[in-house]
N, C-alpha and C. Protein backbone atom coordinates (compact mmCIF):
# COMPACT_ATOMS: atom_id res chain seq x y z
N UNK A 1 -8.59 0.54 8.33
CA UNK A 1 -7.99 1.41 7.37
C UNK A 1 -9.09 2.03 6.52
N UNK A 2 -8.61 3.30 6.26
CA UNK A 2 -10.04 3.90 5.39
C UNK A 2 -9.89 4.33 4.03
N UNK A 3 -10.39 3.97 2.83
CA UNK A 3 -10.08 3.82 1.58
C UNK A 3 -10.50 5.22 1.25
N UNK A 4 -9.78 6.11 0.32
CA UNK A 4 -9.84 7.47 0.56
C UNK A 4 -10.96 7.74 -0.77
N UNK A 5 -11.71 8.90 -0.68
CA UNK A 5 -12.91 8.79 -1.64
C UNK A 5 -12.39 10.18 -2.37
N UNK A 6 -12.55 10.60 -3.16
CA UNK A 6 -12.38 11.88 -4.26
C UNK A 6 -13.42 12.10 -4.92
N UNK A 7 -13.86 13.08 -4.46
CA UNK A 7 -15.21 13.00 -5.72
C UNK A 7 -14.61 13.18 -7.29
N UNK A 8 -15.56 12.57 -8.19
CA UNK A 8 -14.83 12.46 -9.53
C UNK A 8 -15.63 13.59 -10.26
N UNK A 9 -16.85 14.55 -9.54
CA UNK A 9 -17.47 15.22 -10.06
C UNK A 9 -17.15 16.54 -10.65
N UNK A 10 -16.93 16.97 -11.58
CA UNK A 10 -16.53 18.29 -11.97
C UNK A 10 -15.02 18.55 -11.61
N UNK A 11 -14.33 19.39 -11.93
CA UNK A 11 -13.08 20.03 -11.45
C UNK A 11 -12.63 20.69 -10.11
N UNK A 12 -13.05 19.87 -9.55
CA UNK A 12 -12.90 19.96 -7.86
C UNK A 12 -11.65 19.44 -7.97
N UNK A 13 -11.03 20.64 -6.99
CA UNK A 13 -9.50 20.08 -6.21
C UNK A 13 -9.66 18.95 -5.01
N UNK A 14 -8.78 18.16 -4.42
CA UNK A 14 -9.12 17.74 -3.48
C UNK A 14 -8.97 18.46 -2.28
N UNK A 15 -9.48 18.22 -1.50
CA UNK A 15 -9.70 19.28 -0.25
C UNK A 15 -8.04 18.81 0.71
N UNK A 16 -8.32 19.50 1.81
CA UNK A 16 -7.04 19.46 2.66
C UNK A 16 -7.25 18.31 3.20
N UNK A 17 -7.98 17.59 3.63
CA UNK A 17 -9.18 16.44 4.27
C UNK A 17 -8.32 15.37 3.49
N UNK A 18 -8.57 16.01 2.23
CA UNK A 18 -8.15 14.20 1.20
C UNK A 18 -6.68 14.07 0.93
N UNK A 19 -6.17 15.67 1.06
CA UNK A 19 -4.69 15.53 0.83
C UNK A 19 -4.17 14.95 2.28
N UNK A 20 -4.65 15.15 3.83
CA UNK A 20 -4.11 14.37 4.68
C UNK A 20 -4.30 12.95 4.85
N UNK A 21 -5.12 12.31 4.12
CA UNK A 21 -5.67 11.27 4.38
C UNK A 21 -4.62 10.28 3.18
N UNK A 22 -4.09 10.91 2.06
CA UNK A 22 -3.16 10.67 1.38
C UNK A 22 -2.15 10.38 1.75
N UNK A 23 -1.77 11.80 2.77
CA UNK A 23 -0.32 11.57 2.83
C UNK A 23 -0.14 10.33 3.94
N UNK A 24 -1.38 10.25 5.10
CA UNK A 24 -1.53 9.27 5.68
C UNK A 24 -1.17 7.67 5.73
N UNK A 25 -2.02 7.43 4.32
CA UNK A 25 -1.66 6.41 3.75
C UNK A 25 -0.86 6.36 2.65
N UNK A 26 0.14 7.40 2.92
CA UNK A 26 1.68 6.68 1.98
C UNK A 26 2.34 6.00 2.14
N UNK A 27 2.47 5.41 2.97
CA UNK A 27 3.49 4.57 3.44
C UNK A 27 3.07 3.31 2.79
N UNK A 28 1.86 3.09 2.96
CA UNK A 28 0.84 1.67 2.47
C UNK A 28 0.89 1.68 1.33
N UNK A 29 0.75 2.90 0.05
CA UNK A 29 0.75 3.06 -1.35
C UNK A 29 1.96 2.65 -1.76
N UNK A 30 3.13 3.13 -0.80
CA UNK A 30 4.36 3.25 -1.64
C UNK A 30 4.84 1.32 -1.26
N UNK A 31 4.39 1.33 -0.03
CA UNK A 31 4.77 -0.56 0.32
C UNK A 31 4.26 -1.25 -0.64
N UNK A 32 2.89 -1.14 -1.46
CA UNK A 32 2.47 -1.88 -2.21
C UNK A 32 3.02 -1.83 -3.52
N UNK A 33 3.42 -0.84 -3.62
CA UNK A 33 3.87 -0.25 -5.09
C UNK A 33 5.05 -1.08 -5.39
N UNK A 34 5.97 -1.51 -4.15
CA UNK A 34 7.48 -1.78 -3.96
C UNK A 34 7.24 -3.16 -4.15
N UNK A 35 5.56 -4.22 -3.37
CA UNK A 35 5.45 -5.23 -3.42
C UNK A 35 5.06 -5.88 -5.50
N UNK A 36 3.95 -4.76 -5.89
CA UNK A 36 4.01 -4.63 -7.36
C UNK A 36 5.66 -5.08 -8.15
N UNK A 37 6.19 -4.11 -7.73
CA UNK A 37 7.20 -4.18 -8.85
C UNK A 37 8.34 -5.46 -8.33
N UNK A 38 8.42 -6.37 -7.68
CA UNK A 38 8.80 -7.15 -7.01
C UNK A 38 8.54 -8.21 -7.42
N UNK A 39 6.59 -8.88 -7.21
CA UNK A 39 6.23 -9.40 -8.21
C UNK A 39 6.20 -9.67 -9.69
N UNK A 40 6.04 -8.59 -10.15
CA UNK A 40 5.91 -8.25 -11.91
C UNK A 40 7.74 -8.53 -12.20
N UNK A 41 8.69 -8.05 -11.40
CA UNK A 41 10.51 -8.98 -11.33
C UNK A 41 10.16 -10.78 -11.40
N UNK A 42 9.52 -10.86 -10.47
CA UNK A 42 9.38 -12.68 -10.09
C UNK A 42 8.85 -13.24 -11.86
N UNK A 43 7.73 -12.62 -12.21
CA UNK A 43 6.95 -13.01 -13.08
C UNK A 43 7.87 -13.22 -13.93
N UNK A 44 8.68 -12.19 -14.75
CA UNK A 44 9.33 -11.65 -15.96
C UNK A 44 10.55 -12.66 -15.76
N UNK A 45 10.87 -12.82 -14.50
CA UNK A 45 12.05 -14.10 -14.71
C UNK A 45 11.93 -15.02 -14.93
N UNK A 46 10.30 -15.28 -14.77
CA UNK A 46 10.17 -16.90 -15.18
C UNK A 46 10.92 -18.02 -14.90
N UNK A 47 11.26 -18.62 -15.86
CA UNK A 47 12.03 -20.30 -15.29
C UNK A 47 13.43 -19.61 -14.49
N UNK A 48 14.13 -18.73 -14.95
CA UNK A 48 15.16 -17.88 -14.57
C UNK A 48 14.99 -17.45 -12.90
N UNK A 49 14.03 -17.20 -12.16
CA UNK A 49 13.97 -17.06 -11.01
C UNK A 49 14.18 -17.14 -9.90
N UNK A 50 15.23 -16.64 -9.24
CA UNK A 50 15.91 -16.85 -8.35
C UNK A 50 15.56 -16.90 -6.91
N UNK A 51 15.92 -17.64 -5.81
CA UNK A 51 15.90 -17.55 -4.68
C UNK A 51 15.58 -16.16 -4.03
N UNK A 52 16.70 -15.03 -4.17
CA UNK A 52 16.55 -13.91 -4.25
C UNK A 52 15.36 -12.84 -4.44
N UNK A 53 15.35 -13.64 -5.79
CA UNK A 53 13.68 -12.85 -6.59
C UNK A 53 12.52 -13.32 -5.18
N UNK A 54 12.45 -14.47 -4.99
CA UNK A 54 11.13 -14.73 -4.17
C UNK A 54 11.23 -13.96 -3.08
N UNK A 55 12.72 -14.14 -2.57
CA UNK A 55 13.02 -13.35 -0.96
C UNK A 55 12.36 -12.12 -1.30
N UNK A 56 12.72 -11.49 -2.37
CA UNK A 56 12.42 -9.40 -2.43
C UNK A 56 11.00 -10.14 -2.39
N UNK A 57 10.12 -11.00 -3.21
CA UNK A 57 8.59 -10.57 -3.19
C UNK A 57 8.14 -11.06 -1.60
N UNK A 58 8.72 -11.97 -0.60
CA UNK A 58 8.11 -12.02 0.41
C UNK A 58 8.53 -11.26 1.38
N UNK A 59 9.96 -10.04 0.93
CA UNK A 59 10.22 -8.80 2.16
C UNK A 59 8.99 -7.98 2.39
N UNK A 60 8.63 -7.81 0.76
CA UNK A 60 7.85 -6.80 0.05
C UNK A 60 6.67 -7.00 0.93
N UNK A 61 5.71 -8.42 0.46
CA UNK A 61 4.47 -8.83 1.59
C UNK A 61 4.69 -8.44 2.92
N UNK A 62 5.90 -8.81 3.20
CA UNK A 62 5.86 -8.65 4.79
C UNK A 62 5.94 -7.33 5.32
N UNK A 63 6.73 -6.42 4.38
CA UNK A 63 6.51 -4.87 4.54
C UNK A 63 5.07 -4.26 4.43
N UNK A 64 4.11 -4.83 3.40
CA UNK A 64 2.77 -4.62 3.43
C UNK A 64 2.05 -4.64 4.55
N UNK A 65 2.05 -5.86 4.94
CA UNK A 65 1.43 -6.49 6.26
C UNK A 65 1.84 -5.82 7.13
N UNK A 66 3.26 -5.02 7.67
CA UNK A 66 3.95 -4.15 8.64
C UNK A 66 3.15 -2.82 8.59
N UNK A 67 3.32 -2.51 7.64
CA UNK A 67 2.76 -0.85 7.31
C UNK A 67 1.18 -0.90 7.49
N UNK A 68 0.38 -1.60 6.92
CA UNK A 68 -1.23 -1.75 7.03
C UNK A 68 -1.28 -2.17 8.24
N UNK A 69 -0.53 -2.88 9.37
CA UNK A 69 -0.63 -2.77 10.84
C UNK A 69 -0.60 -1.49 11.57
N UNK A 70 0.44 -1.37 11.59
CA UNK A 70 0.88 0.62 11.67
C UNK A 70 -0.43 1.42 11.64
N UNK A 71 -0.76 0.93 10.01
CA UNK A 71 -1.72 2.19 10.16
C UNK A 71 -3.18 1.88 10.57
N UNK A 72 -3.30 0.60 10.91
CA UNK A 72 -4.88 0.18 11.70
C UNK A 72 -4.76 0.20 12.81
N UNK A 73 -3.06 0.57 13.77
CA UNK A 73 -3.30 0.78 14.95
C UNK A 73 -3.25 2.25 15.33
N UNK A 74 -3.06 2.91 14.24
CA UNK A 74 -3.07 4.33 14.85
C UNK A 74 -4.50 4.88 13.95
N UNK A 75 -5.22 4.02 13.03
CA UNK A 75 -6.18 5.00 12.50
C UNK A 75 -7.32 4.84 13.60
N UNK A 76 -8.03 6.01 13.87
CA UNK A 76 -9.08 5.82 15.22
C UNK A 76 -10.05 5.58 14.38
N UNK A 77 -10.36 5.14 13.02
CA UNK A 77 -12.10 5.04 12.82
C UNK A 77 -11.85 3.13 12.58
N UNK A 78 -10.45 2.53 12.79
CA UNK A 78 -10.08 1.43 12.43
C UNK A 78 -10.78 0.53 14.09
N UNK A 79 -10.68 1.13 15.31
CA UNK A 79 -10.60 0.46 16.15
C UNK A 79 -12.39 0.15 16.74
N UNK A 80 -12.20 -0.83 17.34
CA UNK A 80 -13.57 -1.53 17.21
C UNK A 80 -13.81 -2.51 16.12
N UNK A 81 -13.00 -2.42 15.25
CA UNK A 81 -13.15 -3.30 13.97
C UNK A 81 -12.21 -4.51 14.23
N UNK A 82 -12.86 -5.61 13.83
CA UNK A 82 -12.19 -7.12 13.86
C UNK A 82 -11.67 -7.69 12.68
């Protein structure tokens, strides 16, 4: 998987390059995002925490782990890598 770079220099747009490489890895941003707010639920319930609560945070992982597969088998600069 390839961690996307932006230059932070001056008022540069991002190029078309960085906007595909974005939309690329949305699926992975938005899985993690879903695993975030899942967790930060588990946390906030504290002693209150339900069966339920853990199930959503380990769908969530397992959706992570699904999607970052996905996209290390279709990214071509991923393969060769162990």
């Amino acid at each position: 998987m390839s961690i996307i770079h932006l230059l932070a220099v001056g008022n540069e747009d991002p190029t078309s390059a960085d906007l595909a490489a974005i939309e690329q890895e949305w699926p992975l941003i938005e899985a993690e995002l879903a695993l975030l707010d899942a967790q930060i639920a588990f946390i906030n319930a504290g002693p209150y925490a339900s069966v339920l609560d853990r199930r959503r945070v380990r769908r969530a992982e397992r959706r992570v782990l699904d999607v970052g597969r996905e996209l290390a088998d279709r990214d071509p600069e991923s393969e060769g890598v162990a």
